[in-house]
Protein backbone atom coordinates (compact mmCIF):
# COMPACT_ATOMS: atom_id res chain seq x y z
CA UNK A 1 -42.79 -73.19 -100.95
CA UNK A 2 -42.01 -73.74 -104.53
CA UNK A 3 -38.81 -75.50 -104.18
CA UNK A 4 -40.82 -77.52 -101.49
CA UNK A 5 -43.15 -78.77 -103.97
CA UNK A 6 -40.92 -79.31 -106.99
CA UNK A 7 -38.64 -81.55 -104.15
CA UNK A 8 -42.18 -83.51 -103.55
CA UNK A 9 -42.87 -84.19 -107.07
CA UNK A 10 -39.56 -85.09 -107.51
CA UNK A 11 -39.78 -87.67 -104.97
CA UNK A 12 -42.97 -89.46 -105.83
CA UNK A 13 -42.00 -89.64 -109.46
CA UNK A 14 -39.36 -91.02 -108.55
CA UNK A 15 -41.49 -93.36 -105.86
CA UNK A 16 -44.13 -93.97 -108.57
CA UNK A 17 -40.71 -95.33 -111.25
CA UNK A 18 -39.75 -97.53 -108.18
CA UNK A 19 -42.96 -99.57 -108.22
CA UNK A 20 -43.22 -99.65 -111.94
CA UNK A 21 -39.69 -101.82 -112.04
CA UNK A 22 -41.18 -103.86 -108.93
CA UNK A 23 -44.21 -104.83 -111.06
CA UNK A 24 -41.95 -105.51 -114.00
CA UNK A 25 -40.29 -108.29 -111.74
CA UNK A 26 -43.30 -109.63 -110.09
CA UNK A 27 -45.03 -110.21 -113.54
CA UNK A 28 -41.63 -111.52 -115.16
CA UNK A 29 -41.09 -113.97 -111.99
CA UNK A 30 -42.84 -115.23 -108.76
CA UNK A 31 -40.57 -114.79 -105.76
CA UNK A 32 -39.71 -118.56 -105.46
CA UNK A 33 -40.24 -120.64 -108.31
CA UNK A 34 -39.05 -123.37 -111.07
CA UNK A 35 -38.86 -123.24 -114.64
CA UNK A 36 -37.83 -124.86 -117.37
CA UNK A 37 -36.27 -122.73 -121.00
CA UNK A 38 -34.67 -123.78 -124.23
CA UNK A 39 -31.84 -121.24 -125.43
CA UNK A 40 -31.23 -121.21 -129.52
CA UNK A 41 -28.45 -120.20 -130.33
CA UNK A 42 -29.00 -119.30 -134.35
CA UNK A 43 -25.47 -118.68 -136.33
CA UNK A 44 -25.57 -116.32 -139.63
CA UNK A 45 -25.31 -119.57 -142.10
CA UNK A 46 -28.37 -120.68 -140.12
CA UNK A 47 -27.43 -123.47 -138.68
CA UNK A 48 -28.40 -123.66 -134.57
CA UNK A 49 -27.69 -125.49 -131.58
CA UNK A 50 -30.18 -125.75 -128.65
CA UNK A 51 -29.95 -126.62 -125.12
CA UNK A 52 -32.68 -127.20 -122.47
CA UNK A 53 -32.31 -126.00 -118.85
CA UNK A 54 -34.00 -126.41 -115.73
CA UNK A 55 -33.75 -123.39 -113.23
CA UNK A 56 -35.32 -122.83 -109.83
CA UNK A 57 -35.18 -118.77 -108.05
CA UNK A 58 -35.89 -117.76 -105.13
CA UNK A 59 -35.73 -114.32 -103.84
CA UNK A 60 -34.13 -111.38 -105.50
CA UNK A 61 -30.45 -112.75 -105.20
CA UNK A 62 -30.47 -117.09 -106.14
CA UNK A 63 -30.74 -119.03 -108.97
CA UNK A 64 -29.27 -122.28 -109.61
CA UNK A 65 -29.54 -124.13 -113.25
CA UNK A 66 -29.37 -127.92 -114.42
CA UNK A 67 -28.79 -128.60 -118.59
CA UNK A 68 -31.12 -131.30 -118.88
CA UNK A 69 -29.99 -131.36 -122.89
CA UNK A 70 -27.98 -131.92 -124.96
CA UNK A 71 -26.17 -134.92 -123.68
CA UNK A 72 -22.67 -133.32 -124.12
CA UNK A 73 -23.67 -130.52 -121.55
CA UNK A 74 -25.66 -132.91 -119.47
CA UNK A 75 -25.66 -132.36 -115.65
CA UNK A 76 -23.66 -129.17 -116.27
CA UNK A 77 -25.03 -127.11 -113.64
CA UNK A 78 -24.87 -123.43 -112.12
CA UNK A 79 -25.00 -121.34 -109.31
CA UNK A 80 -26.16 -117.60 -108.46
CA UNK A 81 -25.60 -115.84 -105.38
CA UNK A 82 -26.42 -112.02 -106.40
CA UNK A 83 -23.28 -110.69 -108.39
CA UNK A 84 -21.87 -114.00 -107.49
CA UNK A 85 -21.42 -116.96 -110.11
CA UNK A 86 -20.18 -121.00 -110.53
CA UNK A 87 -20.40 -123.36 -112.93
CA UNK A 88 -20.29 -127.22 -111.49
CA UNK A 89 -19.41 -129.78 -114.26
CA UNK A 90 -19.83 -133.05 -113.60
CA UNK A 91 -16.24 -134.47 -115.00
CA UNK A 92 -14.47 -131.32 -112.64
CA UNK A 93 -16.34 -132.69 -109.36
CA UNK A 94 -16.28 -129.06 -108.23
CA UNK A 95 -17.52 -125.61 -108.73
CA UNK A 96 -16.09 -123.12 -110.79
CA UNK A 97 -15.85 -119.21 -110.72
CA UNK A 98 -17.59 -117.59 -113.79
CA UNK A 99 -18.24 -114.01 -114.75
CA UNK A 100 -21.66 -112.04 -115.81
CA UNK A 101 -20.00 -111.30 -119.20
CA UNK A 102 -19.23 -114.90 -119.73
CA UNK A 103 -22.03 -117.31 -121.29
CA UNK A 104 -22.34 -121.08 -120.80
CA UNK A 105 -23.83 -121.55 -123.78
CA UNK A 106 -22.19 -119.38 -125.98
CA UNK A 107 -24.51 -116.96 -128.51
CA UNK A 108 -25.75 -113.43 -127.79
CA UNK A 109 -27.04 -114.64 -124.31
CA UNK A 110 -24.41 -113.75 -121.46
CA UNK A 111 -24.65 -115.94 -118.24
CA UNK A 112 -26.24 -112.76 -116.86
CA UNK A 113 -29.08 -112.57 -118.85
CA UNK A 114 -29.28 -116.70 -118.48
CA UNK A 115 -29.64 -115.99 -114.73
CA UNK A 116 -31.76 -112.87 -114.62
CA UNK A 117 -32.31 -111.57 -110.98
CA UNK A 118 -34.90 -109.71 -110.19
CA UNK A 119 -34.07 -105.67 -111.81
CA UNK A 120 -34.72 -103.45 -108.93
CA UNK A 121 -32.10 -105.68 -107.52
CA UNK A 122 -29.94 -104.51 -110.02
CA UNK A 123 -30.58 -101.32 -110.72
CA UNK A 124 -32.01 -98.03 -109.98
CA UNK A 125 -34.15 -95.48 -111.97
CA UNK A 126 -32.71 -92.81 -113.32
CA UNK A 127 -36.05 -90.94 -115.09
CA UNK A 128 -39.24 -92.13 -116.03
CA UNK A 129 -42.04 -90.95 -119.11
CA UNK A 130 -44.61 -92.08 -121.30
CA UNK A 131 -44.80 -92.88 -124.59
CA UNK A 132 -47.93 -93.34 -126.03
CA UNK A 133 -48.75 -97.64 -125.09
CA UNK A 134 -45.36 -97.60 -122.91
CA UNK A 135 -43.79 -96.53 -119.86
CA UNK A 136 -40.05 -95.67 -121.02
CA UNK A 137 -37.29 -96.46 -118.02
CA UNK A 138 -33.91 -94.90 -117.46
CA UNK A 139 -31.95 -97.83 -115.28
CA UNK A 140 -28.51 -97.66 -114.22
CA UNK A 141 -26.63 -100.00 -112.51
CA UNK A 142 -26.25 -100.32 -108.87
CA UNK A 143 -22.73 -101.04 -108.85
CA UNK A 144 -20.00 -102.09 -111.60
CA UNK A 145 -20.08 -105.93 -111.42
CA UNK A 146 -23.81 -105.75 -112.71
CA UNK A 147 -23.56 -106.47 -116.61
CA UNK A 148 -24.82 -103.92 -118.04
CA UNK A 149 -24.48 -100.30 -116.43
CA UNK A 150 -27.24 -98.33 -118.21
CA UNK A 151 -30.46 -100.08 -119.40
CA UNK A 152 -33.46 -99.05 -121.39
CA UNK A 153 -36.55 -100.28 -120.68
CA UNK A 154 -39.83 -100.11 -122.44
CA UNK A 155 -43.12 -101.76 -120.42
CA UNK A 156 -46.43 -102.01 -121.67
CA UNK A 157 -48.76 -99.88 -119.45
CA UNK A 158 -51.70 -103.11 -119.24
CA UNK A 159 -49.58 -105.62 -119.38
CA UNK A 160 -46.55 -104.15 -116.58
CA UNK A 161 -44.20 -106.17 -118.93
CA UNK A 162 -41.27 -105.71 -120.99
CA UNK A 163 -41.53 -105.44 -124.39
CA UNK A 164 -37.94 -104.26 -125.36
CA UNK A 165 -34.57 -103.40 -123.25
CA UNK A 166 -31.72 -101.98 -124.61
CA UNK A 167 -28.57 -102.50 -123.23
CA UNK A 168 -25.51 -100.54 -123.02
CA UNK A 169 -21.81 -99.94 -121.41
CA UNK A 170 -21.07 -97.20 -118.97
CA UNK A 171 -19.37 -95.68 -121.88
CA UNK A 172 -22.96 -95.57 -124.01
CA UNK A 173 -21.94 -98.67 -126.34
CA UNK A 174 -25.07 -100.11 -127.58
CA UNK A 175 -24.04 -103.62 -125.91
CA UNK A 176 -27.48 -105.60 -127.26
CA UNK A 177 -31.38 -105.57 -127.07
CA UNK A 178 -33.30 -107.64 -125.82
CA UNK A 179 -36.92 -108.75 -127.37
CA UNK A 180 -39.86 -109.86 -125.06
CA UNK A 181 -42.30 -111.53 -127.27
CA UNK A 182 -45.79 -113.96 -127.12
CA UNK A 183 -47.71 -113.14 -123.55
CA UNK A 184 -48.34 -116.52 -122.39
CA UNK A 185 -50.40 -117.61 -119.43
CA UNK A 186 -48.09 -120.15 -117.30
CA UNK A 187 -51.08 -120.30 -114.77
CA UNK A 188 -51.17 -119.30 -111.12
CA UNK A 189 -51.34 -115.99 -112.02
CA UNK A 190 -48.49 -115.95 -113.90
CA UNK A 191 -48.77 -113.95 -117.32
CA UNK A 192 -45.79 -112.60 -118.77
CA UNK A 193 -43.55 -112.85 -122.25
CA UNK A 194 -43.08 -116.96 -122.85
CA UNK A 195 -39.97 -115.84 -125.60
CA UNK A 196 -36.61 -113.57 -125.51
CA UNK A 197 -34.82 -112.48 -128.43
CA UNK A 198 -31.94 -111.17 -128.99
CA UNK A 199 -28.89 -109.61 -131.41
CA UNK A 200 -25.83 -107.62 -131.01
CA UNK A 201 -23.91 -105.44 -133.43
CA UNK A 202 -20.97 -107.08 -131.21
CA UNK A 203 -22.34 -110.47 -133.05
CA UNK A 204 -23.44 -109.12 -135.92
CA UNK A 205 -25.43 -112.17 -137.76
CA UNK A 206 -25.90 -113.57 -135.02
CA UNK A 207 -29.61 -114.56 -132.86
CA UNK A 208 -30.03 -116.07 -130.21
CA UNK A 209 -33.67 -116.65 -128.12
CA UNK A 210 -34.59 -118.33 -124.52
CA UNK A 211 -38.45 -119.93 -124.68
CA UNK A 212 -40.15 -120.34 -121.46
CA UNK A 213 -41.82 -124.06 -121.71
CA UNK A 214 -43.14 -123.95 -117.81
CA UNK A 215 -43.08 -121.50 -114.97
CA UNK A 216 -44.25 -122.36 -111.68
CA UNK A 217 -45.00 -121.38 -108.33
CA UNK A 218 -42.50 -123.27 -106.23
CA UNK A 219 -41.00 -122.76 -102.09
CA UNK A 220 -37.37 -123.58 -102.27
CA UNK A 221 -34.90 -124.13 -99.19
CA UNK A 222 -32.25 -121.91 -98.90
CA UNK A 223 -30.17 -124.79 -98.40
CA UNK A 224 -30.52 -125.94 -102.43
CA UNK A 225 -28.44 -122.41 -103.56
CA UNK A 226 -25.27 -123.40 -101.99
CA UNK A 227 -22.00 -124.21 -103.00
CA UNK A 228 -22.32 -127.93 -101.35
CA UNK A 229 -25.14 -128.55 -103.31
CA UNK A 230 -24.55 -126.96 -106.71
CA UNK A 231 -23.95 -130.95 -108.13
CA UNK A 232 -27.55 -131.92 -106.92
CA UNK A 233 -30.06 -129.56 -108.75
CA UNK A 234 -31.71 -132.93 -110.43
CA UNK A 235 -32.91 -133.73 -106.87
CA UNK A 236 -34.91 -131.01 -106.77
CA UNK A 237 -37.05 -131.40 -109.76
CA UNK A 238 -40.39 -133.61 -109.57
């Protein structure tokens, strides 16, 4: 009977964890909307180089993204099936293969972390426990072409967002952390962390931070997150 109830406990702990990391993505992220996000990229002499992006999700698994600026990396645009991930320049005429690891943009930001999926897509909980104002999850990755294979994330219990993850390797190399900052209401229910910063000891010096400017509700076609139309993201915006 004891081992009976220690296995129940167990269970809707674990149960209990799961929904926590589902509310974490339904506050960070409606299931099918547009956006729009500056990424600085800040060097150690100071100097920084911005770009502006337009990005539509839908779903747990697709994401595509337009650079709207600056003109060199205008009409740039890329694609995200799940682990899956192209980047369509306009001079190429086609789609090219790119990794999680790898970053458009350059800076602390990998294209992962440009293209955030939902996280219960990504990964599972290992424990759960609180910490005074926080709910402290253990997250490891679902499989080995996610970016990061162990995450640490810290939510704020009346808020059910982030306020810090820490990322690191499967061999426990602190990779980087990531800051959620300024709670901003985007309307249509949609309160969550408007700013992302981040810094690596890989890039020591280094900063770089992603600035939510608009997030809306927004149904999508499946049909816009394909590889035939990865060159015509500026059709969908209005």
């Amino acid at each position: 009977m004891k081992v009976l109830v220690v296995c129940l406990l167990s269970v809707l702990t674990l149960f209990g964890a799961s929904n926590v990391l589902e509310q974490v993505d339904a506050k960070l992220s409606p299931g099918s909307a547009e956006s729009y996000k500056k990424l600085i990229n800040i060097e150690p002499d100071g100097s920084k180089k911005e770009f502006l992006l337009y990005q539509v999700k839908k779903d747990k698994d697709k994401m595509i993204s337009l650079f709207l600026q600056p003109d060199s990396e205008k009409g740039r645009s890329t694609l995200r099936l799940g682990e899956n991930m192209w980047l369509y320049l306009p001079d190429v005429g086609k789609p090219i293969r790119i990794t999680s690891m790898q970053s458009v943009v350059g800076g602390v930001f990998n294209n992962s972390d440009i293209m955030q999926l939902d996280f219960s897509a990504e990964y599972d909980i290992v424990t759960q426990k609180e910490e005074k104002e926080e709910i402290v999850l253990d997250l490891k990755a679902k499989n080995e072409s996610v970016a990061y294979d162990k995450l640490i994330m810290h939510v704020d219990k009346k808020t059910t967002t982030p306020t810090k993850i820490i990322c690191y390797t499967s061999t426990g190399m602190l990779i980087k952390t990531l800051y959620y900052k300024d709670i901003k209401d985007f309307g249509g229910g949609i309160v969550r962390p408007a700013v992302i910063e981040t810094d690596s000891p890989l890039y020591k010096g280094y900063k770089s931070i992603m600035v939510y400017g608009k997030l809306t509700q927004r149904e999508f076609a499946n049909e816009s997150f394909t590889l035939e139309n990865i060159g015509k993201v500026e059709e969908l915006r209005r």
